[in-house]
Protein backbone atom coordinates (compact mmCIF):
# COMPACT_ATOMS: atom_id res chain seq x y z
CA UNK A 1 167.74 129.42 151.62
CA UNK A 2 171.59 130.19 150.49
CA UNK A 3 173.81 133.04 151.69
CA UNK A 4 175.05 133.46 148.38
CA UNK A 5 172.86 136.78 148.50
CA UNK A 6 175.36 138.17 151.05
CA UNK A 7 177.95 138.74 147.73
CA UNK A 8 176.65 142.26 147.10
CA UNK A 9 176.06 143.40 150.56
CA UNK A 10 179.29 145.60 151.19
CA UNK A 11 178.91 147.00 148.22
CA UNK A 12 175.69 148.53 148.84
CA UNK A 13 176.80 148.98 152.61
CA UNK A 14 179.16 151.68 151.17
CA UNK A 15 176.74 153.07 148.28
CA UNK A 16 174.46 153.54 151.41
CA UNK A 17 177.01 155.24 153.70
CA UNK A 18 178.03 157.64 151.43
CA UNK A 19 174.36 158.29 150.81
CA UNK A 20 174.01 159.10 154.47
CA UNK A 21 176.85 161.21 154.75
CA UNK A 22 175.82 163.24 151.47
CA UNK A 23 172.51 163.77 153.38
CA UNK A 24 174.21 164.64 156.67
CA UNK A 25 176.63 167.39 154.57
CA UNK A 26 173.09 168.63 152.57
CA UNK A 27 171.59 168.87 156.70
CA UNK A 28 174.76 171.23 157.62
CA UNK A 29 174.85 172.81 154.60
CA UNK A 30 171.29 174.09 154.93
CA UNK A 31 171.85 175.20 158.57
CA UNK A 32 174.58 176.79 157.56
CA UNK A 33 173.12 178.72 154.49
CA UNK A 34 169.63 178.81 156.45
CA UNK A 35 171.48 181.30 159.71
CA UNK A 36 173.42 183.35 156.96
CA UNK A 37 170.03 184.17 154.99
CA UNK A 38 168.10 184.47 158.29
CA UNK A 39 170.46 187.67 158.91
CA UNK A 40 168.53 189.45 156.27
CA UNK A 41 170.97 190.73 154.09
CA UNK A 42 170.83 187.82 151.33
CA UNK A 43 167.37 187.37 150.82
CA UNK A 44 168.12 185.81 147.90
CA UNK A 45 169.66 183.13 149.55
CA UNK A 46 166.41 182.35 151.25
CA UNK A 47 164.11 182.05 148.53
CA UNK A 48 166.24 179.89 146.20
CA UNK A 49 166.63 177.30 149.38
CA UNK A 50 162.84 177.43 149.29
CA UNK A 51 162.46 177.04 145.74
CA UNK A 52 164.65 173.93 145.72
CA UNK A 53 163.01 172.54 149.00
CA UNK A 54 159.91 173.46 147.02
CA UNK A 55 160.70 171.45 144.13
CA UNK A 56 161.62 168.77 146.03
CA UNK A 57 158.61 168.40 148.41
CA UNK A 58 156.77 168.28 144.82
CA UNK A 59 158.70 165.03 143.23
CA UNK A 60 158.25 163.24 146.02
CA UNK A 61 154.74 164.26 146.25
CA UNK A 62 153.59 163.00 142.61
CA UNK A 63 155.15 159.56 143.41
CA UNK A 64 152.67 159.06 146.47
CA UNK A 65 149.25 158.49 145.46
CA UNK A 66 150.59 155.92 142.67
CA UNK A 67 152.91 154.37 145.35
CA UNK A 68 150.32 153.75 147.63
CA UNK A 69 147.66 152.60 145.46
CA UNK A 70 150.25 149.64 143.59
CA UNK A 71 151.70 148.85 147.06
CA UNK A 72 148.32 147.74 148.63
CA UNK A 73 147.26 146.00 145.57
CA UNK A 74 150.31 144.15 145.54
CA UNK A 75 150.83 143.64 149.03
CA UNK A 76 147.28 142.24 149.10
CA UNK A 77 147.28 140.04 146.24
CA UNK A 78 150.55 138.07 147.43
CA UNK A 79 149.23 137.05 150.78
CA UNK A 80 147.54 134.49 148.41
CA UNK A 81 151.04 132.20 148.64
CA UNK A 82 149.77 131.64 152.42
CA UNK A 83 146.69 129.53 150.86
CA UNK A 84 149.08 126.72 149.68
CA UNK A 85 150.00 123.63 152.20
CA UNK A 86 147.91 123.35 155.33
CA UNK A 87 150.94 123.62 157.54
CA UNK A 88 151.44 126.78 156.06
CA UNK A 89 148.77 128.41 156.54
CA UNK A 90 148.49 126.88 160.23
CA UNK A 91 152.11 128.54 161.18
CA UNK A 92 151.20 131.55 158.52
CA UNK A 93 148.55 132.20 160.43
CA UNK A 94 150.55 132.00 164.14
CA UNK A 95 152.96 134.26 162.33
CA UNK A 96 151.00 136.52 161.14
CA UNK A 97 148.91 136.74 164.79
CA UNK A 98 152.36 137.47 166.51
CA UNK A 99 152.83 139.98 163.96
CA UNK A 100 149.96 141.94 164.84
CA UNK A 101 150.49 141.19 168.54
CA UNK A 102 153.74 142.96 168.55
CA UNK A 103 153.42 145.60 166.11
CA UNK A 104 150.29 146.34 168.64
CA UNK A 105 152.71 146.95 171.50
CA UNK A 106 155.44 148.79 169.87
CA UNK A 107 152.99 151.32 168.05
CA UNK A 108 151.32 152.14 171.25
CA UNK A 109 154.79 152.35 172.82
CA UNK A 110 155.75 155.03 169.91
CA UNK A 111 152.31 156.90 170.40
CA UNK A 112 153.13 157.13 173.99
CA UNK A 113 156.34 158.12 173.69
CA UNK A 114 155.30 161.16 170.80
CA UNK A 115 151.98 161.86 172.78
CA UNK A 116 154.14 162.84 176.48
CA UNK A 117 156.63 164.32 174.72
CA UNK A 118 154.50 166.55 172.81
CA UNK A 119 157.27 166.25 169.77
CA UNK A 120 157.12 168.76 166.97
CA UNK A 121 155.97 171.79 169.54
CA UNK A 122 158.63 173.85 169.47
CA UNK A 123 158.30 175.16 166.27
CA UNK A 124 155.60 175.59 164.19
CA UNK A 125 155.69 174.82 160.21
CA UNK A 126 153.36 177.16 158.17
CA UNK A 127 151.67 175.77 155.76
CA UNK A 128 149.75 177.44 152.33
CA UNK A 129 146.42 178.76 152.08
CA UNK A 130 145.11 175.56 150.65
CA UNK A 131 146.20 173.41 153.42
CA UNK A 132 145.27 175.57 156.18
CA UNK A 133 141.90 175.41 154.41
CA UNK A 134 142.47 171.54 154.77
CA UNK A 135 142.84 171.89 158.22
CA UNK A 136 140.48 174.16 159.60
CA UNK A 137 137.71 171.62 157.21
CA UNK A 138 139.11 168.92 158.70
CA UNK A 139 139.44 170.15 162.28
CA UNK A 140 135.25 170.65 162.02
CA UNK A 141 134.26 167.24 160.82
CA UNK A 142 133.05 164.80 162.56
CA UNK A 143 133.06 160.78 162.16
CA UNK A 144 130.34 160.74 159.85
CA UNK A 145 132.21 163.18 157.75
CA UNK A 146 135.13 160.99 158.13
CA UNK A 147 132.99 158.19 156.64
CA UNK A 148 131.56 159.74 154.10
CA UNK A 149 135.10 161.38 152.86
CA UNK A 150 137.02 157.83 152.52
CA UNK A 151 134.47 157.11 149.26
CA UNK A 152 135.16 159.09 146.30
CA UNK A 153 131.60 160.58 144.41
CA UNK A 154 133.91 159.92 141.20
CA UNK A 155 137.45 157.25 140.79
CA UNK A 156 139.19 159.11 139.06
CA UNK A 157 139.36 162.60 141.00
CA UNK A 158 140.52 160.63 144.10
CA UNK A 159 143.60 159.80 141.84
CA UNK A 160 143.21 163.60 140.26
CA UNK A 161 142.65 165.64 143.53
CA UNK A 162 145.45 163.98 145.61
CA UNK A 163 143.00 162.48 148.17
CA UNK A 164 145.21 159.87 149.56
CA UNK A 165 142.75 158.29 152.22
CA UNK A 166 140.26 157.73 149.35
CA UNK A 167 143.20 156.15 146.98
CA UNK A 168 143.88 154.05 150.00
CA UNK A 169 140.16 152.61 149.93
CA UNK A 170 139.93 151.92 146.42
CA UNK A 171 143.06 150.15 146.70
CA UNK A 172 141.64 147.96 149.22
CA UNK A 173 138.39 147.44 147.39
CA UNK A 174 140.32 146.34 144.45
CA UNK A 175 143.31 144.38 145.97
CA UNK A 176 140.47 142.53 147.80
CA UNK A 177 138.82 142.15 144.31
CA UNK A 178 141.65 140.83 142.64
CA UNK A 179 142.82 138.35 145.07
CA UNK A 180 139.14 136.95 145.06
CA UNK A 181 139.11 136.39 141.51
CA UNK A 182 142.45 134.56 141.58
CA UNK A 183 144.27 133.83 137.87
CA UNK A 184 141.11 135.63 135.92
CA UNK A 185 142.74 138.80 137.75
CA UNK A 186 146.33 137.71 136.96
CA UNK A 187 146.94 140.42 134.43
CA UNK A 188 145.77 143.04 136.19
CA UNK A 189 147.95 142.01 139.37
CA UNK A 190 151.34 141.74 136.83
CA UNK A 191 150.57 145.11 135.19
CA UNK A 192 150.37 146.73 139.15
CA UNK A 193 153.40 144.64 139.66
CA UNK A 194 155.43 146.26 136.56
CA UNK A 195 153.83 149.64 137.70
CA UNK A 196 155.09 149.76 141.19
CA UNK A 197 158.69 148.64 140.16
CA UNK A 198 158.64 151.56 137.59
CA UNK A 199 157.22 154.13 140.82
CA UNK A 200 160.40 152.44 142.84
CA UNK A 201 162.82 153.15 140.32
CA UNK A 202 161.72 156.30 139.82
CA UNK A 203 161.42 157.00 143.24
CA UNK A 204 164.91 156.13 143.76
CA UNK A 205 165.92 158.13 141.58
CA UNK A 206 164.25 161.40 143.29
CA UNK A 207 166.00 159.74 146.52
CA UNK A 208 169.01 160.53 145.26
CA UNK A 209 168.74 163.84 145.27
CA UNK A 210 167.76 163.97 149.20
CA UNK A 211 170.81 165.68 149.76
CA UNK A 212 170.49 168.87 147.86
CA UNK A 213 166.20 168.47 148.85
CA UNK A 214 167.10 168.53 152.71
CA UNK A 215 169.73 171.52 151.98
CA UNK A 216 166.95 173.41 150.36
CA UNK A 217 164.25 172.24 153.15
CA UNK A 218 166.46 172.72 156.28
CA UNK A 219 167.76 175.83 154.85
CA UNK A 220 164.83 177.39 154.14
CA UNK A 221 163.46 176.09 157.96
CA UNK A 222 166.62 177.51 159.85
CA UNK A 223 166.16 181.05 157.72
CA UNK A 224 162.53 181.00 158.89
CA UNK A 225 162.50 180.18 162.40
CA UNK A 226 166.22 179.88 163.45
CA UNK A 227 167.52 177.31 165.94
CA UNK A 228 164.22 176.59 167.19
CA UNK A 229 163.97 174.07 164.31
CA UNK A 230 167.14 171.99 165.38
CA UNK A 231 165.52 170.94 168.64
CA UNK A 232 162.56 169.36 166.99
CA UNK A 233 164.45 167.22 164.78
CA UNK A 234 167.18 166.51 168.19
CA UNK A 235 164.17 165.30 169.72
CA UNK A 236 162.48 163.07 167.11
CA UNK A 237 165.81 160.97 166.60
CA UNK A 238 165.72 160.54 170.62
CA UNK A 239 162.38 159.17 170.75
CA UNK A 240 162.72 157.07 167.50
CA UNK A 241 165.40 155.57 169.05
CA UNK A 242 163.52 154.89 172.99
CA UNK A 243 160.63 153.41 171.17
CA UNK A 244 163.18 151.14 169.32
CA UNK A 245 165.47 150.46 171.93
CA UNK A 246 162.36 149.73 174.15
CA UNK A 247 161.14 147.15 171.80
CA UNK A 248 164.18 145.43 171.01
CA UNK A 249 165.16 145.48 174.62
CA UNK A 250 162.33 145.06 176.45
CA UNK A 251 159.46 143.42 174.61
CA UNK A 252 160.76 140.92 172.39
CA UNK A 253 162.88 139.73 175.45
CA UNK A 254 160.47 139.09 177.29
CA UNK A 255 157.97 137.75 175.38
CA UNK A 256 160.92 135.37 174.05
CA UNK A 257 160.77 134.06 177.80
CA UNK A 258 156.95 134.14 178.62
CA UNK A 259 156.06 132.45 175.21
CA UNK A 260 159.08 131.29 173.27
CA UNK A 261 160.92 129.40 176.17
CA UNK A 262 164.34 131.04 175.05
CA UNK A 263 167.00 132.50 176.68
CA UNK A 264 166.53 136.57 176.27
CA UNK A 265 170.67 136.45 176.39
CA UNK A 266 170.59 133.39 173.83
CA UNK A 267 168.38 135.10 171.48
CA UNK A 268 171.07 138.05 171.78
CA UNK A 269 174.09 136.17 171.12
CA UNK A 270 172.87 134.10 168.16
CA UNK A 271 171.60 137.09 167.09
CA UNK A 272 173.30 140.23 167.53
CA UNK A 273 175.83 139.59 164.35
CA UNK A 274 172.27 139.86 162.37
CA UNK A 275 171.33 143.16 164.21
CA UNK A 276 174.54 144.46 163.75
CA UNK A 277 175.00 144.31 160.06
CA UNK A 278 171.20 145.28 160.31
CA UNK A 279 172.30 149.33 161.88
CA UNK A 280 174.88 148.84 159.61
CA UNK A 281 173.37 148.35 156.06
CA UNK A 282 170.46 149.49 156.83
CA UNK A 283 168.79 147.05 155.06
CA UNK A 284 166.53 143.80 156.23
CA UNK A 285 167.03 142.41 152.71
CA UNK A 286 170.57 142.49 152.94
CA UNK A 287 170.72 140.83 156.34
CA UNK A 288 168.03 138.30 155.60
CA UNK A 289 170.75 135.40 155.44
CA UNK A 290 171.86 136.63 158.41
CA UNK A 291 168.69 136.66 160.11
CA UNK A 292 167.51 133.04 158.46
CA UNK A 293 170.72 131.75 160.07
CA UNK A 294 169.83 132.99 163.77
CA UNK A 295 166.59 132.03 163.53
CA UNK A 296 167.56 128.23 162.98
CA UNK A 297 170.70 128.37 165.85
CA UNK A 298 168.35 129.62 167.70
CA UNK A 299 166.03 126.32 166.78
CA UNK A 300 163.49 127.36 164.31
CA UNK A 301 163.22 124.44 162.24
CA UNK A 302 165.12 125.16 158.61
CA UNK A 303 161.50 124.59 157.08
CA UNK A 304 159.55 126.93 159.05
CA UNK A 305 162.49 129.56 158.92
CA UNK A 306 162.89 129.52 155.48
CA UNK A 307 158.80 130.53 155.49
CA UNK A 308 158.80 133.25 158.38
CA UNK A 309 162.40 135.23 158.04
CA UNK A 310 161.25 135.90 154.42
CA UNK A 311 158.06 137.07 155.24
CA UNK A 312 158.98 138.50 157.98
CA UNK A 313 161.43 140.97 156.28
CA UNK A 314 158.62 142.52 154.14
CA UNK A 315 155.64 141.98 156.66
CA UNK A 316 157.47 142.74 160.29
CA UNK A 317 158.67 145.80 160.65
CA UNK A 318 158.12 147.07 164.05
CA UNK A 319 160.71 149.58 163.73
CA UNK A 320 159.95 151.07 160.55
CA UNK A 321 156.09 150.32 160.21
CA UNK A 322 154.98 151.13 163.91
CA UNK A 323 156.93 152.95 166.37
CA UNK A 324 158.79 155.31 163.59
CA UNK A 325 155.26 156.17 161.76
CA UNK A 326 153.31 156.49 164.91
CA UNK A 327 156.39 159.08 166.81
CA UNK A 328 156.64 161.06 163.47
CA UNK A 329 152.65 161.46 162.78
CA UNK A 330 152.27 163.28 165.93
CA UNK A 331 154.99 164.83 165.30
CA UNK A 332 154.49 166.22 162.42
CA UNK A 333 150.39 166.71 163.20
CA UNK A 334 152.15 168.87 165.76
CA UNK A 335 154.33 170.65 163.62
CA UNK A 336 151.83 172.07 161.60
CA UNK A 337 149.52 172.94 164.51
CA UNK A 338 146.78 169.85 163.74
CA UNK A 339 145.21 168.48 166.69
CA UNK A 340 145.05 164.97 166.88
CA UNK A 341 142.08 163.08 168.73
CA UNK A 342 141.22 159.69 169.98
CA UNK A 343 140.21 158.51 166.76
CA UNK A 344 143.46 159.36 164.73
CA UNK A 345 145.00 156.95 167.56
CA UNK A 346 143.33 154.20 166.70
CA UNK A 347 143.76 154.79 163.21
CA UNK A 348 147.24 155.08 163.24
CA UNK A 349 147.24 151.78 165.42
CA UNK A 350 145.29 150.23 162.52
CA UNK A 351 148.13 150.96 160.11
CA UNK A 352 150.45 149.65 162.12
CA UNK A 353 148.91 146.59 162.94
CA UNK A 354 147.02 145.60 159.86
CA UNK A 355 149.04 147.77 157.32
CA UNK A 356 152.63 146.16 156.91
CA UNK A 357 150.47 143.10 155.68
CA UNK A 358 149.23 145.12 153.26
CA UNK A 359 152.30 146.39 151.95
CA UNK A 360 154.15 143.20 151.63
CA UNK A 361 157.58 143.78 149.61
CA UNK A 362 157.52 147.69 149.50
CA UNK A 363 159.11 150.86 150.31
CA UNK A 364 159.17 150.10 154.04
CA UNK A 365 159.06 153.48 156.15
CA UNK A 366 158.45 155.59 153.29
CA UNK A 367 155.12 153.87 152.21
CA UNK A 368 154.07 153.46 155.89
CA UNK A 369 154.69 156.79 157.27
CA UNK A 370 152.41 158.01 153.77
CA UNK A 371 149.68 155.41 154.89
CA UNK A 372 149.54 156.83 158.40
CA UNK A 373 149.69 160.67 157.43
CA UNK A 374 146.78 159.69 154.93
CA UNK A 375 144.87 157.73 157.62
CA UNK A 376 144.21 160.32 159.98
CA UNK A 377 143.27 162.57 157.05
CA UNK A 378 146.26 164.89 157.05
CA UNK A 379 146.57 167.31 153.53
CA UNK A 380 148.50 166.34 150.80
CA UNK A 381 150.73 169.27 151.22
CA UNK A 382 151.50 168.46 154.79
CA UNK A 383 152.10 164.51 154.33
CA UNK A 384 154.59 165.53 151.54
CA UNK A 385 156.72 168.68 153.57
CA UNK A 386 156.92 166.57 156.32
CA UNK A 387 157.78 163.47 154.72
CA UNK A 388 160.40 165.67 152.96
CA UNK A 389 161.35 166.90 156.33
CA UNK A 390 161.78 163.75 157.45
CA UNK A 391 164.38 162.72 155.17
CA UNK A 392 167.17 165.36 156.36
CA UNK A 393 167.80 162.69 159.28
CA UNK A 394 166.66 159.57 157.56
CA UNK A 395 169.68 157.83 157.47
CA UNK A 396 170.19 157.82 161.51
CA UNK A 397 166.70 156.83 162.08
CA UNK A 398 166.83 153.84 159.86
CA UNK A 399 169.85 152.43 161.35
CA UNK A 400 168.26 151.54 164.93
CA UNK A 401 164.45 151.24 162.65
CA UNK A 402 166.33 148.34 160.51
CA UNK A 403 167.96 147.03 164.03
CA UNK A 404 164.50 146.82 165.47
CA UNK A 405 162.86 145.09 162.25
CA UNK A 406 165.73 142.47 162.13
CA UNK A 407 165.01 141.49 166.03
CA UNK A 408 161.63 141.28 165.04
CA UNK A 409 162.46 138.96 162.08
CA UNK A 410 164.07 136.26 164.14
CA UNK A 411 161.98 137.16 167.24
CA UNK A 412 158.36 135.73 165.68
CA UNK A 413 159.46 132.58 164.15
CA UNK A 414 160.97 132.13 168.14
CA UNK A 415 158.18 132.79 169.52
CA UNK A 416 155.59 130.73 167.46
CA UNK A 417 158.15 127.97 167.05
CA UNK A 418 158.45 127.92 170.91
CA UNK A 419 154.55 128.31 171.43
CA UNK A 420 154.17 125.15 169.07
CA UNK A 421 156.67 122.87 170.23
CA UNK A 422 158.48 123.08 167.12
CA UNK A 423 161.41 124.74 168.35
CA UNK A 424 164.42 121.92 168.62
CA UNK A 425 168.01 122.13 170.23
CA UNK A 426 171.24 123.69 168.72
CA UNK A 427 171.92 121.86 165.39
CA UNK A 428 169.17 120.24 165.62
CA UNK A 429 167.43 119.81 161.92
CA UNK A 430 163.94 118.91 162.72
CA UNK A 431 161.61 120.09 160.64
CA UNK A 432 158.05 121.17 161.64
CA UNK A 433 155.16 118.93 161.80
CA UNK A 434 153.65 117.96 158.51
CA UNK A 435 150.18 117.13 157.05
CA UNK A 436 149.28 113.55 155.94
CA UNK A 437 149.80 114.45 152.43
CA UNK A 438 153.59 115.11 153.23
CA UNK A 439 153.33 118.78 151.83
CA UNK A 440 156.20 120.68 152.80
CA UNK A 441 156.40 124.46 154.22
CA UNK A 442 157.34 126.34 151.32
CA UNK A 443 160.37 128.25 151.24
């Protein structure tokens, strides 16, 4: 692995920054417009901040169900590059288990923290007719109902109808499908390939306008109920950033000591130049040479780090894929008055665990907070408001969400090459233990 990626990384560093600071202008903006319009005497003001929240809430909508049908597909059909050398698939499959393992404890760590904290309480979010119809339907169900509304009667009015936790089986049915059938299925994987690259450019380019969506959202919010929306948000961004900091802090260090034999302050100093330029950036691609580089001064063979930082910066995202989507679920559930019960727990630790494997290479926090929100059975119109919500304060969310992915990055391949044996002395360059037909871990 090269650091010649690390060329355009200011670049986008600044593209990036800007972006958040147009976002944080569109968030005071919309206060702003949001108290004048609450006074009453511009209710015009008011309902064109709706209308362009409105309009907002439904571009990002119409990208979801496509999204999250291509992602899955995807994601499932390249976990077939596991299945090539033995001794990949024998520290793939370590890698992997650590993966679960900690995205395990930091999504229970996030519903904890969202579950005491009752988050998204303090005001409530009115949704239409339809949804509250959603709601009160769903809120009488039972798990047999559940069941029986994951299988579409009919394909195509899953895809039609918006029903997101139906796309989401499909998708499994046929990702599974296609990487059984291997090359025959080939096509079929490249056109779902081309398709979700056309969904992420076009998604990007409704990101773009985030900043004049949150103006429009958080306007319309702050004309509506007042201040009593600014404490919500206050409070989301503070428990985000415990669940993070609690991870990053607390349980990779010390499972770096129980399991990895490492030094919690070693793993820190190698490194925190990584986790820095992660908050930064934003970005786990961007730091990836960064991350590669700790991993191996830390002693991860160059073989077996050139296999797990990769993977893990689209697989491991304990920041973004489990404490983030399990703090903002409930909070949102909560927002909208939904109740959520023992079962929409467990689902929501399902996505975390198992669902960051199944978007391999994707969208990150956007794709798994939509995979959550559709996983405890949550209307379309809700997942996309508060999705839309959520992106007024995106930008300082993903800076310690990023942090906490890197850590987890280097953390893993740490741990397993610790657990293993593997893991060799400063500038050392052994490389991990190969089978008897010499096949090397692919990079």
């Amino acid at each position: 692995m090269t650091t010649t990626q690390t060329a355009p990384a200011p670049r986008r560093s600044r593209r990036t920054a800007i972006f958040g600071i147009a976002v944080l202008a569109g968030l005071l903006l919309g206060a702003l417009l949001g108290f004048i319009a609450k006074q009453g005497e511009v209710s015009w003001l008011a309902t064109t901040l709706a209308r362009i929240g409105e309009t907002f809430v439904a571009l990002v909508q119409f990208t979801v169900v496509p999204l999250v049908f291509t992602a899955i597909v995807v994601g499932i059909t390249s976990l077939r590059a596991l299945g090539g050398a033995r001794t990949a698939a024998r520290l793939g499959g370590r890698t992997l288990l650590w993966f679960a393992i900690t995205s395990l404890i930091a999504v229970v760590i996030g519903i904890v923290i969202a579950a005491v904290g009752n988050l998204g309480s303090g005001v409530t979010v009115t949704p239409s007719e339809e949804a509250v119809a959603n709601i009160a339907e769903r809120s009488q169900g039972d798990w047999w109902a559940f069941v029986q509304n994951i299988v579409p009667t009919n394909l195509f009015s899953a895809f039609a109808e918006g029903e997101i936790l139906q796309v989401v089986f499909v998708a499994l049915l046929v990702g599974a499908g296609a990487y059984a059938l291997g090359e025959r299925a080939e096509p079929f994987v490249v056109f779902n390939r081309a398709a979700f690259d056309i969904i992420q450019k076009v998604l990007g380019w409704i990101v773009l306008l985030a900043p004049l969506g949150v103006l429009g959202l958080l306007g319309n919010a702050f004309a509506s109920y007042g201040n009593e929306f600014f404490a919500p948000l206050v409070s989301l961004v503070v428990a985000v950033y415990l669940g993070c900091a609690l991870v990053l802090f607390v349980v990779y260090p010390v499972l770096l000591r129980l399991v990895g034999h490492t030094s919690p302050l070693r793993f820190f100093r190698e490194s925190w130049a990584a986790l820095q330029f992660a908050f930064v950036s934003q970005s786990s691609g961007a730091t990836l040479p960064l991350s590669r580089q700790a991993a191996v001064n830390l002693g991860v063979p160059e073989g077996y780090a050139n296999f797990a930082v990769p993977l893990g910066t689209t697989t491991k995202m304990d920041g973004c894929a489990a404490v983030f989507p399990a703090i903002t679920t409930i909070f949102i559930a909560n927002m909208f008055g939904i109740s959520l019960g023992f079962g929409d727990y467990v689902l929501i630790v399902l996505v975390a665990v198992f669902g960051s494997l199944a978007t391999a290479g994707t969208t990150g926090w956007f794709t798994m907070l939509t995979l959550t929100l559709a996983a405890v059975n949550l209307p379309a119109e809700v997942i996309a408001t508060g999705v839309a919500i959520v992106f007024a304060i995106n930008p300082i969310l993903d800076m310690m969400r990023t942090a906490t992915n890197v850590g987890g990055q280097i953390a893993v391949p740490v741990l397993v090459a610790g657990s293993t044996g593997i893991l060799t002395e400063p500038g050392a360059t052994a490389e991990p233990e190969r089978e008897p037909e010499r096949e090397a871990v692919p990079a």
